[in-house]
Protein backbone atom coordinates (compact mmCIF):
# COMPACT_ATOMS: atom_id res chain seq x y z
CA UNK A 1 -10.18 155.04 117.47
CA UNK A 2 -6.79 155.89 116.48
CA UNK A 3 -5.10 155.75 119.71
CA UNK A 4 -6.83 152.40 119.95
CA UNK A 5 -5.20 151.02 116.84
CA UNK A 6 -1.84 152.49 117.77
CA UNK A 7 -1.84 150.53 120.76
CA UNK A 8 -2.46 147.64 119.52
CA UNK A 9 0.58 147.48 117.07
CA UNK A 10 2.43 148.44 119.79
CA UNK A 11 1.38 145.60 122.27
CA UNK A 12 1.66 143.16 119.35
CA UNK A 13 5.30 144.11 118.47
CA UNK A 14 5.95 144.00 121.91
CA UNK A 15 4.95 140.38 122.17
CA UNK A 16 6.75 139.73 118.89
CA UNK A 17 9.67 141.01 120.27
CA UNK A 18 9.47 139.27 123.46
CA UNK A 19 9.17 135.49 121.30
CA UNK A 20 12.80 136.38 119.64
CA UNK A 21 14.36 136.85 122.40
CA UNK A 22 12.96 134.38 124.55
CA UNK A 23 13.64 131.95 120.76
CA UNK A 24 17.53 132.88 120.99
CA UNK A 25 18.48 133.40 124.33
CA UNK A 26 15.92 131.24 126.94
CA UNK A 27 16.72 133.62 129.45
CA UNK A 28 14.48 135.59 132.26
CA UNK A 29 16.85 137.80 132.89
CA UNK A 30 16.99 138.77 129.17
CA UNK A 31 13.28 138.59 128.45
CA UNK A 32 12.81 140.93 131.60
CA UNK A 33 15.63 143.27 130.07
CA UNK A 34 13.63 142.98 126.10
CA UNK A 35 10.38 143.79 127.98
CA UNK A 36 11.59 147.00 129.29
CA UNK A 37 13.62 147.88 125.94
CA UNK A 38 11.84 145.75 123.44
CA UNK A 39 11.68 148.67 120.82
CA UNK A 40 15.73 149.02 120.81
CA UNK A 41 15.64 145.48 120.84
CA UNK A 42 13.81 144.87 117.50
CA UNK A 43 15.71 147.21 115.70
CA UNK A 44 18.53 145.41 117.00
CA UNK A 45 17.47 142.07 115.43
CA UNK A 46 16.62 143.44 111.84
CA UNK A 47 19.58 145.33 112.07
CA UNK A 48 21.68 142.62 112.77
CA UNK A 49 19.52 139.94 110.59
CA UNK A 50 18.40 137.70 113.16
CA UNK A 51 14.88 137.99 111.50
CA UNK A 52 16.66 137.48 107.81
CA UNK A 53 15.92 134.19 105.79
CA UNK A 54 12.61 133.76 107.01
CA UNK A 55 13.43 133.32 110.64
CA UNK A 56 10.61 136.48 111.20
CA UNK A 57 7.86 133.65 110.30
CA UNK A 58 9.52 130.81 111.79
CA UNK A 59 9.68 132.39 115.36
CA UNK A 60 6.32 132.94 116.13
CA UNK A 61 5.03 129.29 114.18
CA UNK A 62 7.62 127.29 116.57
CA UNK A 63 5.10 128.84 119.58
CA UNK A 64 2.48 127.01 118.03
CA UNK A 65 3.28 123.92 116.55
């Protein structure tokens, strides 16, 4: 059941990943690159503080409004 849960996260933050970039860039050729390196590509993101001022809620709720 662990493994289970594990891989969910990490299918989840995948997808989460994959809705910033595809927010800020609108690329394919980026959102192939993020799919293949989404991990480095998060970091990236709250490194940088693309996900700062409440931009980490705002991505996902402009999908679905």
């Amino acid at each position: 059941m662990k493994t289970r849960d594990t891989s969910l996260l990490y299918l989840f933050l995948g997808l989460y990943a994959l809705m910033i970039n595809w927010y800020y860039n609108h690329s394919i050729i980026m959102l192939i690159l993020c799919y293949i390196f989404w991990p480095v590509y998060l970091i990236y993101e709250l490194l940088t503080g693309g996900l700062s001022h409440g931009m980490w809620k705002h991505i996902p709720l402009s999908y679905f409004n």
